[in-house]
N, C-alpha and C. Protein backbone atom coordinates (compact mmCIF):
# COMPACT_ATOMS: atom_id res chain seq x y z
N UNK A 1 -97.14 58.20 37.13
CA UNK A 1 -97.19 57.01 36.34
C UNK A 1 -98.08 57.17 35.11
N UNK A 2 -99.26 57.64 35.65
CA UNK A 2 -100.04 58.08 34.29
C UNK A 2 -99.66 58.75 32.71
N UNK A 3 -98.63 59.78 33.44
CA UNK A 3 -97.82 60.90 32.26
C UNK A 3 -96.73 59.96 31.44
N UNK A 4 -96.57 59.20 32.25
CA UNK A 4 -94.89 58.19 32.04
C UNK A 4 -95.69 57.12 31.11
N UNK A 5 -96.93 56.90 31.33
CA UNK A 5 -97.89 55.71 30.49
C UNK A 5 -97.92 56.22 29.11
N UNK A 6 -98.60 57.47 28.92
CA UNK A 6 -99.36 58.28 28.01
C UNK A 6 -98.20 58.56 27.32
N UNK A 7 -97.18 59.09 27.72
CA UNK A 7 -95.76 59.46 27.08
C UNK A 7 -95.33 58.41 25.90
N UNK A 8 -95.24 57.60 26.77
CA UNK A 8 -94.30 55.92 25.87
C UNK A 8 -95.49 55.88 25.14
N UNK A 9 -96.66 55.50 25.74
CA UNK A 9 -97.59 55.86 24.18
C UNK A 9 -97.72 56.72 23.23
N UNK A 10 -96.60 57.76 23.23
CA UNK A 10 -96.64 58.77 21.93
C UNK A 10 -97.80 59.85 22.13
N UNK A 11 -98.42 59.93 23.60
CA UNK A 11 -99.36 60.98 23.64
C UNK A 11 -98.47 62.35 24.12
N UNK A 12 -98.85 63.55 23.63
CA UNK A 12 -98.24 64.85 24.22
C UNK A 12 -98.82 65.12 24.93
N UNK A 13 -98.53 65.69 26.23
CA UNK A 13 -99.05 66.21 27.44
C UNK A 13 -98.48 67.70 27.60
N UNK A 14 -99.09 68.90 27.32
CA UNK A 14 -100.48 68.97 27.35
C UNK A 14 -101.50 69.42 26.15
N UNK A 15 -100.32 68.71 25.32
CA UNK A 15 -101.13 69.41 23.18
C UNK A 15 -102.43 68.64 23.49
N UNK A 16 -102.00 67.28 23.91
CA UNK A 16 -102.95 66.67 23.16
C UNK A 16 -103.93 66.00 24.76
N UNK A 17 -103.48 65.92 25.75
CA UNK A 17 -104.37 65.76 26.63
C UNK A 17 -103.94 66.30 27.79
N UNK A 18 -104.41 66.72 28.43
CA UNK A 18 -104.33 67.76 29.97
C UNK A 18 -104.30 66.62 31.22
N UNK A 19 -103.06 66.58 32.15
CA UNK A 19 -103.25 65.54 32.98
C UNK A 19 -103.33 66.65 34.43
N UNK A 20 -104.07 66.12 35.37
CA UNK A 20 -104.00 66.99 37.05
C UNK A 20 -104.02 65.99 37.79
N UNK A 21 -103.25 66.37 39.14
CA UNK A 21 -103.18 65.22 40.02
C UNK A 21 -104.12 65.99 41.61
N UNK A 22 -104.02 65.31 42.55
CA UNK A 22 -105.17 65.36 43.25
C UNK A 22 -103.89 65.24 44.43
N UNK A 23 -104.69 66.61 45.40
CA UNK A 23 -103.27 66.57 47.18
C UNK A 23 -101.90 66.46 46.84
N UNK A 24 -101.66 67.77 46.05
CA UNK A 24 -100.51 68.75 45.53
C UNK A 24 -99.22 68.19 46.72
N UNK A 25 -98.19 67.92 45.83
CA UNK A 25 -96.96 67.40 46.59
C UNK A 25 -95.68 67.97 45.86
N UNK A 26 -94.58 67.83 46.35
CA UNK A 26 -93.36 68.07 46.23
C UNK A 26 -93.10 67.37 44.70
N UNK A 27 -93.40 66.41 44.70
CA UNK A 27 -93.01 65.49 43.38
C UNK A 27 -93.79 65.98 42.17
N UNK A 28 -95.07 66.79 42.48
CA UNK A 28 -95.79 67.44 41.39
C UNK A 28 -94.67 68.29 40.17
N UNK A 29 -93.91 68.91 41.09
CA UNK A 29 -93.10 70.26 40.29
C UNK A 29 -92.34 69.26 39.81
N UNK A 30 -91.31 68.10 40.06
CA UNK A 30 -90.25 67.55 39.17
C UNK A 30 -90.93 66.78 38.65
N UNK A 31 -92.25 66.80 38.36
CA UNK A 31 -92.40 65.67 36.69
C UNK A 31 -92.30 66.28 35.72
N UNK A 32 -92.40 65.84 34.58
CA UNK A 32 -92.41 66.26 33.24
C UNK A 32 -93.42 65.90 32.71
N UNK A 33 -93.98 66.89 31.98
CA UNK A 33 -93.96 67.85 32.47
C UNK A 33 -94.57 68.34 33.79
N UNK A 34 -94.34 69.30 34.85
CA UNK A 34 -94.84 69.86 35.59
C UNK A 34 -96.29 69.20 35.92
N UNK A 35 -96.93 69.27 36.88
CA UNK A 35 -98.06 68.38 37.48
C UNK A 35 -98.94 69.16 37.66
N UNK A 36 -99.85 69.32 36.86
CA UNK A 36 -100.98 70.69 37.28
C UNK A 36 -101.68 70.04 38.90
N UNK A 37 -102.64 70.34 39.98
CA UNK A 37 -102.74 69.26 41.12
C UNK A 37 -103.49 70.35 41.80
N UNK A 38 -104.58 69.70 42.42
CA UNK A 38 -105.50 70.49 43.63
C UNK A 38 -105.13 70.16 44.78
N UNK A 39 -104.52 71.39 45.52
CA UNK A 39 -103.77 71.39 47.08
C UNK A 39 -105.31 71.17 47.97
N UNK A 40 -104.54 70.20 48.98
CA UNK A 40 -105.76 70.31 49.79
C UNK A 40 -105.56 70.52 51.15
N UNK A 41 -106.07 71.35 51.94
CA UNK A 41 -105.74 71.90 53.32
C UNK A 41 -105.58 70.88 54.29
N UNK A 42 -104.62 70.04 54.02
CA UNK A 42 -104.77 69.11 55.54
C UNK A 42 -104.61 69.38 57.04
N UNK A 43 -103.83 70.44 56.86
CA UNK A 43 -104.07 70.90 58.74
C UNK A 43 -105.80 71.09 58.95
N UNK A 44 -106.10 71.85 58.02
CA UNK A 44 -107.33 72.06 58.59
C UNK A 44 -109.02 71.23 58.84
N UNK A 45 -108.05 70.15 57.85
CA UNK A 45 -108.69 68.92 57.30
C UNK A 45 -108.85 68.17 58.74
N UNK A 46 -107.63 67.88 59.50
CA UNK A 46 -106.97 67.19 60.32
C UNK A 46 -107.44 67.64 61.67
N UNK A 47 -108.16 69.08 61.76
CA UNK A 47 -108.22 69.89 62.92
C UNK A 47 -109.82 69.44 63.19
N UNK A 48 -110.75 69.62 62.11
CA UNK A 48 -111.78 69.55 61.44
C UNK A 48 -112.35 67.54 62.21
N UNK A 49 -111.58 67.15 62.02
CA UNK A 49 -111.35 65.42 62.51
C UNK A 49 -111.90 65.33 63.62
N UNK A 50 -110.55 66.38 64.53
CA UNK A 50 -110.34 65.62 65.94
C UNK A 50 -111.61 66.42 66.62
N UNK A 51 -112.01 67.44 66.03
CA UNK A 51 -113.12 68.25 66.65
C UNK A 51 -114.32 67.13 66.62
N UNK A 52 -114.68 67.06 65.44
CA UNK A 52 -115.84 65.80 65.02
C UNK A 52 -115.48 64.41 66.06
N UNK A 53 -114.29 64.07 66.34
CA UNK A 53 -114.39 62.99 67.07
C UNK A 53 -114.67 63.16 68.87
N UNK A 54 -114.10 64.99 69.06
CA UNK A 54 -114.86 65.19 70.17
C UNK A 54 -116.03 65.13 70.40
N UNK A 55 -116.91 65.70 68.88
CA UNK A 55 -118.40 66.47 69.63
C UNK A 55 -118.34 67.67 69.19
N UNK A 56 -117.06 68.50 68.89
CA UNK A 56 -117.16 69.80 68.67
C UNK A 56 -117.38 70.36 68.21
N UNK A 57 -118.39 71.95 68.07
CA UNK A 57 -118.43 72.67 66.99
C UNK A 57 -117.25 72.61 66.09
N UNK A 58 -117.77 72.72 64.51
CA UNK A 58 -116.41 72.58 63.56
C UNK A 58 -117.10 73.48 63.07
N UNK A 59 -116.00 74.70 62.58
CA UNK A 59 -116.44 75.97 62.19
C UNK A 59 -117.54 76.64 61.85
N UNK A 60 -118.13 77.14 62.84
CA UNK A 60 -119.46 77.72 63.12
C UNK A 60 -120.77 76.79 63.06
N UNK A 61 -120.15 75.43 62.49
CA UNK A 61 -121.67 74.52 63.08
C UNK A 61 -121.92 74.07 63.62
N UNK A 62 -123.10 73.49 64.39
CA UNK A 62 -123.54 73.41 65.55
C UNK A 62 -122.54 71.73 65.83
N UNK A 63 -122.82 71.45 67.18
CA UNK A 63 -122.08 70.13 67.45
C UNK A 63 -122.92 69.28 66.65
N UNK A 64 -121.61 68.33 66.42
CA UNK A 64 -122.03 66.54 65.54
C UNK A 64 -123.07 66.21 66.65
N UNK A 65 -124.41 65.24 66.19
CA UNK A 65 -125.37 64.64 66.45
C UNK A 65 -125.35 63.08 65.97
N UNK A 66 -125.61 62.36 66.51
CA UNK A 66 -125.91 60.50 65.95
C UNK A 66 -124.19 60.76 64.81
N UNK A 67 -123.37 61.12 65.42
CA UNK A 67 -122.21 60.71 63.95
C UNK A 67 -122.44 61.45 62.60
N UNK A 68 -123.33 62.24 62.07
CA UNK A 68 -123.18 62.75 61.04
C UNK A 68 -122.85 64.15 60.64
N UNK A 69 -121.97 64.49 60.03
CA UNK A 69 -121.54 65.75 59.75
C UNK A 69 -121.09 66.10 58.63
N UNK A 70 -121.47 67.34 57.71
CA UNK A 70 -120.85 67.43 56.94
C UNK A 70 -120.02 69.10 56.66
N UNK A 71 -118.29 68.93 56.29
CA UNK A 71 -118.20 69.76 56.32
C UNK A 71 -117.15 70.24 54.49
N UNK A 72 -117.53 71.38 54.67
CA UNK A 72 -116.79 71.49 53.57
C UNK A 72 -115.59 72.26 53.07
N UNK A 73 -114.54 72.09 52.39
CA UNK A 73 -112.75 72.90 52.44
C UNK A 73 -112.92 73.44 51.71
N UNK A 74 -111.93 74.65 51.55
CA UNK A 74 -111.69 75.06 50.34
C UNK A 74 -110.22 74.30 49.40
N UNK A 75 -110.65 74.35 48.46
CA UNK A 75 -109.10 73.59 47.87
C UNK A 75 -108.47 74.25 47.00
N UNK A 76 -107.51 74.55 46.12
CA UNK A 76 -106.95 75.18 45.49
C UNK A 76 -106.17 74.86 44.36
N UNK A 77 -106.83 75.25 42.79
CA UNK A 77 -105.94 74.63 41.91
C UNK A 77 -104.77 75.60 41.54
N UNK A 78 -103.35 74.19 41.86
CA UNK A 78 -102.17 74.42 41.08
C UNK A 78 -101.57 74.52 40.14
N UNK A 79 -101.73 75.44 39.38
CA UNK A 79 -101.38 75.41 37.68
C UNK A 79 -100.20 75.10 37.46
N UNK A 80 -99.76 74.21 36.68
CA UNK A 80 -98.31 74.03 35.89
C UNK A 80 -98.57 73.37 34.85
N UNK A 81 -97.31 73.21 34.50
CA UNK A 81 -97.49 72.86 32.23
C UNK A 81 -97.79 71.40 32.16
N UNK A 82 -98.80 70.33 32.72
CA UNK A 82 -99.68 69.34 32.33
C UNK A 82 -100.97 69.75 32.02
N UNK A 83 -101.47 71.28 32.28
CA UNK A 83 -102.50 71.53 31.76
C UNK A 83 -102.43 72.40 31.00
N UNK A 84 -101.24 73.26 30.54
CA UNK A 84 -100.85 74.34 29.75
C UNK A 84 -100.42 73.66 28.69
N UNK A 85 -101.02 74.89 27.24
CA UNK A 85 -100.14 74.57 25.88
C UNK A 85 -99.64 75.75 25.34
């Protein structure tokens, strides 16, 4: 919606401004242009959850205490022509 906004406003995407979208999807590749987008690991995201809602070590750290945990993904940027000129 953003690209489709900026467009009808006469902005070029990506001369004149660079758009990225966020949890890389199927619909990224058929916009126009192309959807630059940071993939984000949800299996492991999802695995990462149910462990924390056990109690469980989540990758190599020690078990959750009083509810707090923090953990961190790796994510991955998807290049395509909303951020290319």
């Amino acid at each position: 919606g953003v690209m489709q906004s900026l467009q009808a406003g006469g902005v070029k995407i990506p001369e004149q401004v660079a758009v990225i979208g966020f949890d890389d999807n199927e619909l990224d590749e058929s916009a126009s242009p192309p959807l630059s987008s940071i993939r984000t690991p949800h299996e492991e995201i999802g695995e990462a959850a149910f462990d924390l809602v056990l109690g469980k070590d989540v990758r190599g750290h020690s078990p959750v205490s009083k509810g707090e945990a923090h953990v961190v993904f790796n994510t991955q940027l998807i290049e395509r022509a909303s951020t290319k000129s």
